[in-house]
N, C-alpha and C. Protein backbone atom coordinates (compact mmCIF):
# COMPACT_ATOMS: atom_id res chain seq x y z
N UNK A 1 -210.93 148.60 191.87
CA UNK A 1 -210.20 149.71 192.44
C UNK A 1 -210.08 149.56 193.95
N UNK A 2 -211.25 149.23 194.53
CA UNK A 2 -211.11 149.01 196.29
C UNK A 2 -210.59 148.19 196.75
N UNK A 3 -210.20 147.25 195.75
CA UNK A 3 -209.05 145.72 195.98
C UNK A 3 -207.88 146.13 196.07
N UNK A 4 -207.23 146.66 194.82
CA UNK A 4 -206.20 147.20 194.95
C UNK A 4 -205.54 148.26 196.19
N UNK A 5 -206.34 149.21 196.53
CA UNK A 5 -205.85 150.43 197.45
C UNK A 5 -206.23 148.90 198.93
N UNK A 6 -207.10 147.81 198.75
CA UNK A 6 -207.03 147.09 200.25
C UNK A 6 -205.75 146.40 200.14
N UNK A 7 -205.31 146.09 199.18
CA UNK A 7 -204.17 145.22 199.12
C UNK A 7 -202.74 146.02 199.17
N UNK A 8 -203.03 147.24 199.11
CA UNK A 8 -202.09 148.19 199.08
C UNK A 8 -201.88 148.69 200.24
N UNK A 9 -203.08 149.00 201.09
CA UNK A 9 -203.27 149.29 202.41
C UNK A 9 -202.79 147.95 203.05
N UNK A 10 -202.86 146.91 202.95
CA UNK A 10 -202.26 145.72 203.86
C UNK A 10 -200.91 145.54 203.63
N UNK A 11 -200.52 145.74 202.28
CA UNK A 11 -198.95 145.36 202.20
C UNK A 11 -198.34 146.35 203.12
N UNK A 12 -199.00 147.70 203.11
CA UNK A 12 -198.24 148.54 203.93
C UNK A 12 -198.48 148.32 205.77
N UNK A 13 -199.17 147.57 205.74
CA UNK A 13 -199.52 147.61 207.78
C UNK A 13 -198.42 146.15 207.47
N UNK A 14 -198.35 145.07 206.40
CA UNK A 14 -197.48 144.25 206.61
C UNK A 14 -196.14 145.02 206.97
N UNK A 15 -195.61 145.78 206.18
CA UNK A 15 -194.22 146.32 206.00
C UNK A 15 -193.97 146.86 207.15
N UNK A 16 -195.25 147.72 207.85
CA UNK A 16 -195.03 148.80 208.69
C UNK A 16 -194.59 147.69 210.14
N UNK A 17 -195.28 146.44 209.91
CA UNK A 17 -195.48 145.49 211.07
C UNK A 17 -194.13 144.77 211.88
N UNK A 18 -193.96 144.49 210.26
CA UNK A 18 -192.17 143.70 210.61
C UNK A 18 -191.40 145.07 211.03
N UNK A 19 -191.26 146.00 210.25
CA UNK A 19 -190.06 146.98 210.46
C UNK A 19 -190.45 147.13 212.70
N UNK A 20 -191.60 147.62 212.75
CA UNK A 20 -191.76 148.24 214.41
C UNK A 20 -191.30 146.60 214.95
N UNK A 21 -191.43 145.17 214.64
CA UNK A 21 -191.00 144.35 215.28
C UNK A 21 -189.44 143.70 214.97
N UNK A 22 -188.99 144.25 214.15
CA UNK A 22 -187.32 144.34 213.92
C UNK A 22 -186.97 145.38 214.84
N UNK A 23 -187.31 146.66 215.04
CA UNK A 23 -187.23 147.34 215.71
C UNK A 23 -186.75 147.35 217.37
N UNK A 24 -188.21 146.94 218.32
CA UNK A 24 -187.99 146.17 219.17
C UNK A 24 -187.28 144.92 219.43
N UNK A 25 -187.44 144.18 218.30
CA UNK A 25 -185.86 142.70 218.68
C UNK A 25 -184.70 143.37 218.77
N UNK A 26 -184.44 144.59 217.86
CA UNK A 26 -183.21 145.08 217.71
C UNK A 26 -182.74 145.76 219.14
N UNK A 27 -183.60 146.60 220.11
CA UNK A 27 -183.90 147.08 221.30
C UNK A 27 -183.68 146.14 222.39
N UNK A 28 -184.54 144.97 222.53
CA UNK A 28 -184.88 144.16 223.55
C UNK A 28 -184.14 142.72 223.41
N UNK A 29 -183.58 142.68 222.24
CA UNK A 29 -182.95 141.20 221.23
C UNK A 29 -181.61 140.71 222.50
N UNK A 30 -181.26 139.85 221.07
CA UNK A 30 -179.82 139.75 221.76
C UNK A 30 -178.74 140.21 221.86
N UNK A 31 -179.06 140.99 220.56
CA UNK A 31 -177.78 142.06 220.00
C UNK A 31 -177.64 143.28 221.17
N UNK A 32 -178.63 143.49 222.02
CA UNK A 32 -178.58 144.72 222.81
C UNK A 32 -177.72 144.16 223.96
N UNK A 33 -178.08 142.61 224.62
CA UNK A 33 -176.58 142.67 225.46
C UNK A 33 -175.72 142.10 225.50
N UNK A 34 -175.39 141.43 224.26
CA UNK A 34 -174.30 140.93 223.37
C UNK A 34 -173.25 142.83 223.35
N UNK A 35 -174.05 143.48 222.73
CA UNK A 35 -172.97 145.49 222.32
C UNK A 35 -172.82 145.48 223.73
N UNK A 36 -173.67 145.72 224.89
CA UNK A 36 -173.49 146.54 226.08
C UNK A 36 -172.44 145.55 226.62
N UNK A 37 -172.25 143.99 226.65
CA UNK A 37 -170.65 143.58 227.51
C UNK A 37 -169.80 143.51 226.02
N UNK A 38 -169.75 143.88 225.00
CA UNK A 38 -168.44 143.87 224.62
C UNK A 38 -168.13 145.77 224.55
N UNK A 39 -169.12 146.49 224.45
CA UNK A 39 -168.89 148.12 225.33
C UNK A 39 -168.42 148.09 226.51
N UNK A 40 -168.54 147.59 227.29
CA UNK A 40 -167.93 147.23 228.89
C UNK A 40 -166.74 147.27 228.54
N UNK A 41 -166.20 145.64 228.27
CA UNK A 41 -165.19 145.13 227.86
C UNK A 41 -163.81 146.48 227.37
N UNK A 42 -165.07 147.13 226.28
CA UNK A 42 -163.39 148.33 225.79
C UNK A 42 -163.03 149.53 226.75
N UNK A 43 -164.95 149.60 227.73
CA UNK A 43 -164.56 150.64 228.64
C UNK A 43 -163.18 149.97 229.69
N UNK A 44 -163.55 148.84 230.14
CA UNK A 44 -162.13 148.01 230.88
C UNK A 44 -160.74 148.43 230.12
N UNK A 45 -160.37 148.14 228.55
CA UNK A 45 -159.50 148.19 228.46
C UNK A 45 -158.79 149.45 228.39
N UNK A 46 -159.94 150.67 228.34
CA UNK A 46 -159.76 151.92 227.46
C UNK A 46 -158.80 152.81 229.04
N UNK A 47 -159.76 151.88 230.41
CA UNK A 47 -158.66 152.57 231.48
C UNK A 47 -157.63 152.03 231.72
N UNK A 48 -157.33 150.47 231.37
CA UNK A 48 -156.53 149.71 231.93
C UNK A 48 -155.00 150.89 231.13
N UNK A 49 -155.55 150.92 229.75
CA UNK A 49 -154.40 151.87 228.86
C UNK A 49 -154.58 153.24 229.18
N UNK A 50 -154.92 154.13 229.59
CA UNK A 50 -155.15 155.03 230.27
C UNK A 50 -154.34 155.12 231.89
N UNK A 51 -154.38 154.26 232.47
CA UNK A 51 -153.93 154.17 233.72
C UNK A 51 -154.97 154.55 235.06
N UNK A 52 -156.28 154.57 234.56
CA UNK A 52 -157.20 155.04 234.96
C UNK A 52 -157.27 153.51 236.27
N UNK A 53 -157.46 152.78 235.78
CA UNK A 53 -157.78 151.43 236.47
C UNK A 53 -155.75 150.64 236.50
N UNK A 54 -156.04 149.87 238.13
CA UNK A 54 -155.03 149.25 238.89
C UNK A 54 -155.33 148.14 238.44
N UNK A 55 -154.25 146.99 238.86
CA UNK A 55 -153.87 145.69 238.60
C UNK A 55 -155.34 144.83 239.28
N UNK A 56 -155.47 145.07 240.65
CA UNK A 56 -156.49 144.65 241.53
C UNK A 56 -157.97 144.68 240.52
N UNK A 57 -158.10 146.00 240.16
CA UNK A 57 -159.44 146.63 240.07
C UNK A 57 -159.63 145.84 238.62
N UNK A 58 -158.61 145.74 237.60
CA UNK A 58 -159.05 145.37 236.67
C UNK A 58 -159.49 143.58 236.86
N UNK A 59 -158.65 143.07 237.83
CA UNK A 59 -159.05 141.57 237.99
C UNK A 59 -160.41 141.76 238.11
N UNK A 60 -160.78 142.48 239.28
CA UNK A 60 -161.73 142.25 239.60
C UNK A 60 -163.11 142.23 238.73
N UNK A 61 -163.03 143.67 237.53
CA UNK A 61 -164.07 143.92 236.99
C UNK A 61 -164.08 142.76 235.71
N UNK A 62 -162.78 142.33 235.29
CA UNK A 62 -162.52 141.21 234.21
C UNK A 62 -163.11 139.77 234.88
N UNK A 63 -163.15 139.73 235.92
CA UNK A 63 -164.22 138.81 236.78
C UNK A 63 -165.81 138.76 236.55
N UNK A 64 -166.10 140.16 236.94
CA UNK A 64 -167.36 140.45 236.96
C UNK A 64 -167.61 140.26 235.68
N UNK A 65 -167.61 140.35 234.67
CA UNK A 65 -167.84 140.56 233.33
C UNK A 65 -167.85 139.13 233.30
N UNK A 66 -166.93 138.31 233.14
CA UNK A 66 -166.90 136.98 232.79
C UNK A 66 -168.30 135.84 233.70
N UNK A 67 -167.96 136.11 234.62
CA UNK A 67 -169.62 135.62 235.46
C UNK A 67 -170.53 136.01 234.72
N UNK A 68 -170.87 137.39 234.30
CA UNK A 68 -172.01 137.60 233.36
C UNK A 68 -171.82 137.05 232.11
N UNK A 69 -170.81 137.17 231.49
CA UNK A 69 -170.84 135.94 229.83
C UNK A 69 -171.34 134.33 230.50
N UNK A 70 -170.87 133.91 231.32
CA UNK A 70 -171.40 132.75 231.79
C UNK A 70 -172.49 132.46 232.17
N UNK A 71 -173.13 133.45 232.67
CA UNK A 71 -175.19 132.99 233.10
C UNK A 71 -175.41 133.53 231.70
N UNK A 72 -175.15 134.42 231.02
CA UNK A 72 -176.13 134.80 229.82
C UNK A 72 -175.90 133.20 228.98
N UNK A 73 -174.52 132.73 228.91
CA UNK A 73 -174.59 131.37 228.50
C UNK A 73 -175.18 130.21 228.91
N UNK A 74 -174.93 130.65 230.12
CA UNK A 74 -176.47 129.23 230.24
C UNK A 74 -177.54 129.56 230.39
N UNK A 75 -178.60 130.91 230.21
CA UNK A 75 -180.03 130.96 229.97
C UNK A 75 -179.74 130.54 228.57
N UNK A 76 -178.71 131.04 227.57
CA UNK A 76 -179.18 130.71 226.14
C UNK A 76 -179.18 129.24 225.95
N UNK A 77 -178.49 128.61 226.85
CA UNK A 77 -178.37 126.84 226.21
C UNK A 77 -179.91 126.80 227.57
N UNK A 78 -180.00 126.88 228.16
CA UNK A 78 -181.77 125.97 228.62
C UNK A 78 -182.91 126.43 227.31
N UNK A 79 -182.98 126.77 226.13
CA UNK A 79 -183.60 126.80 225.35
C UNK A 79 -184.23 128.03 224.81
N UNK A 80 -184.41 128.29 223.36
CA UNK A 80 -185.65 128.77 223.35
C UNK A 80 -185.31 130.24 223.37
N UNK A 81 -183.57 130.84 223.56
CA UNK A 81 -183.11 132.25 223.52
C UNK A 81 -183.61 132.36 225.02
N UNK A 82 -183.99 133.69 224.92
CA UNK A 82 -183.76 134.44 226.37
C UNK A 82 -185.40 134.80 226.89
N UNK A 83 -185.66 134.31 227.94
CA UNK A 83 -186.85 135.03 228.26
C UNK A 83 -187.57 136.35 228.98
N UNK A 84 -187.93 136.95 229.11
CA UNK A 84 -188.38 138.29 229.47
C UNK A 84 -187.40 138.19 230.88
N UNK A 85 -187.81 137.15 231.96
CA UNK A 85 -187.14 137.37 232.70
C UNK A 85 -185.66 137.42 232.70
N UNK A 86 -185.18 136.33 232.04
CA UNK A 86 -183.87 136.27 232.28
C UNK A 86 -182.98 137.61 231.65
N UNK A 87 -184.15 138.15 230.46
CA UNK A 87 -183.49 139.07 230.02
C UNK A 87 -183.63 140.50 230.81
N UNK A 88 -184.36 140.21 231.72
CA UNK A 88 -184.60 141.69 232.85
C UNK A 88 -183.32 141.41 234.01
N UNK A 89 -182.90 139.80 234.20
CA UNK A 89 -182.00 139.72 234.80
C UNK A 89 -180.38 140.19 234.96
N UNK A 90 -180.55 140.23 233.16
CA UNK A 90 -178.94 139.77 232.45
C UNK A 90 -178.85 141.53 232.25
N UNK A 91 -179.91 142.28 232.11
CA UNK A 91 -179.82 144.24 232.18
C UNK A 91 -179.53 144.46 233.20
N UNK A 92 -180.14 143.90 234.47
CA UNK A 92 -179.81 144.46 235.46
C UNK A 92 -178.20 144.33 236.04
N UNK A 93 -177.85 143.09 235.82
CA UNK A 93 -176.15 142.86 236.48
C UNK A 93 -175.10 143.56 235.39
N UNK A 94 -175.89 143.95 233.91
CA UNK A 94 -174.95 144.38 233.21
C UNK A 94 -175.30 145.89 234.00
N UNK A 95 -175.99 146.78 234.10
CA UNK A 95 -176.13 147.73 234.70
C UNK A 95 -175.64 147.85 235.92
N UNK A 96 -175.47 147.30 237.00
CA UNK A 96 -174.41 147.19 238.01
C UNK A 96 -173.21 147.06 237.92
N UNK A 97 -172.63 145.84 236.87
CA UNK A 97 -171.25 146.31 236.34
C UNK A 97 -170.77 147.62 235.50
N UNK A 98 -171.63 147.84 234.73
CA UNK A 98 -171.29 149.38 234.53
C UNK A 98 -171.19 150.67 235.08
N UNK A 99 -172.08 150.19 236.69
CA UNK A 99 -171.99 151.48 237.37
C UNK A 99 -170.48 151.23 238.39
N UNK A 100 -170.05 150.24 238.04
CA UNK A 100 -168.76 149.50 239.39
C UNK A 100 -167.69 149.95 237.98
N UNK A 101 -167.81 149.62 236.93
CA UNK A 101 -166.71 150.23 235.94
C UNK A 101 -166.78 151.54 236.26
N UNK A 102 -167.53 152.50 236.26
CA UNK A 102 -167.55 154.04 236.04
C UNK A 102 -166.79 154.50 237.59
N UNK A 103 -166.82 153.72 238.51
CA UNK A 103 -166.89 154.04 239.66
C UNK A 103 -165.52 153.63 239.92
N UNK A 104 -165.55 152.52 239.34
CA UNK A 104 -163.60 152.49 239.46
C UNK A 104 -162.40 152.97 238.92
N UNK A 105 -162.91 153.69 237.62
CA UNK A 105 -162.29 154.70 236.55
C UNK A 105 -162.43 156.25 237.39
N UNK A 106 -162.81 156.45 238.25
CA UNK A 106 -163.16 157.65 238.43
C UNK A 106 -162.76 157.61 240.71
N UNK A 107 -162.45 156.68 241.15
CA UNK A 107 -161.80 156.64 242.02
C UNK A 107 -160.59 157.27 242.51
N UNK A 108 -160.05 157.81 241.23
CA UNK A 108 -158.80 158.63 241.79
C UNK A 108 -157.67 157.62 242.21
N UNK A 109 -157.81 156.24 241.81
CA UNK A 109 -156.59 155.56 242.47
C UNK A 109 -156.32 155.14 240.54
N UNK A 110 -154.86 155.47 240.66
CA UNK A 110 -154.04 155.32 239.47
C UNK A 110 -152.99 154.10 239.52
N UNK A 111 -152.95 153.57 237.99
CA UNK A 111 -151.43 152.55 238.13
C UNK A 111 -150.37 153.50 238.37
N UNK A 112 -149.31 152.80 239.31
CA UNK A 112 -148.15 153.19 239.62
C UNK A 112 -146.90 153.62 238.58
N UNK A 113 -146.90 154.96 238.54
CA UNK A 113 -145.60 154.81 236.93
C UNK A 113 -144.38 155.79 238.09
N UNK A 114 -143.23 154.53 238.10
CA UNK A 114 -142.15 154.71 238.77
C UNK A 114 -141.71 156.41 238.20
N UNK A 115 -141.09 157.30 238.62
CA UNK A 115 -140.63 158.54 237.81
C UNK A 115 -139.02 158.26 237.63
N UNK A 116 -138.62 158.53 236.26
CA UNK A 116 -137.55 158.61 235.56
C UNK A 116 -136.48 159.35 235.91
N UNK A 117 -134.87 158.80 236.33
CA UNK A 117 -134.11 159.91 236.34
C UNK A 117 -133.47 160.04 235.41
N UNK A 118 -133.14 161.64 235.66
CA UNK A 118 -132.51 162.23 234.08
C UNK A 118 -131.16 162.01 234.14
C-alpha cells in the first residue's frame, strides 16, 4: 500500500514538474519573442492602415524591427538557443521598440489624405 500512494505521490511531483517547466519555457522560451516582434509587426501595420503612422516613421520603425530579427538571428546560430543574457538583451530592444511604436502612433502627425472636390 505505501508503494503505491509513493509511486503515486512521484508520478504526481513528475507531472506537476514538467507542466511548472513548460510553463516557464513557454514565459521565458522562444515563443515569447518570436509573438512580441510579430505583435509589433501588426501594431506597424495596424497604423500604417489607420493613417496613424507616415511614410518616414514607418521606414524607420520597419528598420528597427528588422535589426532586431537579425541579432536574435545570430544569437540563435552561435549555438545552443538563447542564453539568459542574450535573452535579457533581445527584451530589452524589443521593449524600446515598442515604446518608439506607441510613441509614434500617438504623435499626432498623420498620413497626408489630399481632400476631394465635389
Amino acid at each position: 500500500m505505501k508503494k503505491t500512494i509513493g509511486l503515486i505521490f512521484a508520478a504526481l511531483l513528475l507531472v506537476a514538474g514538467f507542466s511548472i517547466d513548460s510553463s516557464a519555457q513557454r514565459y521565458y522560451g522562444q515563443r515569447s519573442v518570436n509573438q512580441r516582434e510579430r505583435r509589433q509587426q501588426q501594431r506597424i501595420y495596424q497604423g500604417v492602415r489607420s493613417g496613424r503612422l507616415n511614410r518616414r516613421e514607418t521606414y524607420r520603425l520597419q528598420r528597427q524591427q528588422y535589426r532586431l530579427y537579425r541579432t536574435e538571428s545570430r544569437y540563435r546560430r552561435s549555438g545552443g538557443g538563447l542564453s539568459w543574457r542574450e535573452r535579457y538583451l533581445l527584451q530589452r530592444r524589443l521593449n524600446r521598440t515598442s515604446r518608439n511604436i506607441y510613441r509614434q502612433k500617438h504623435d499626432r502627425q498623420r498620413r497626408y489624405y489630399p481632400r476631394r472636390r465635389l
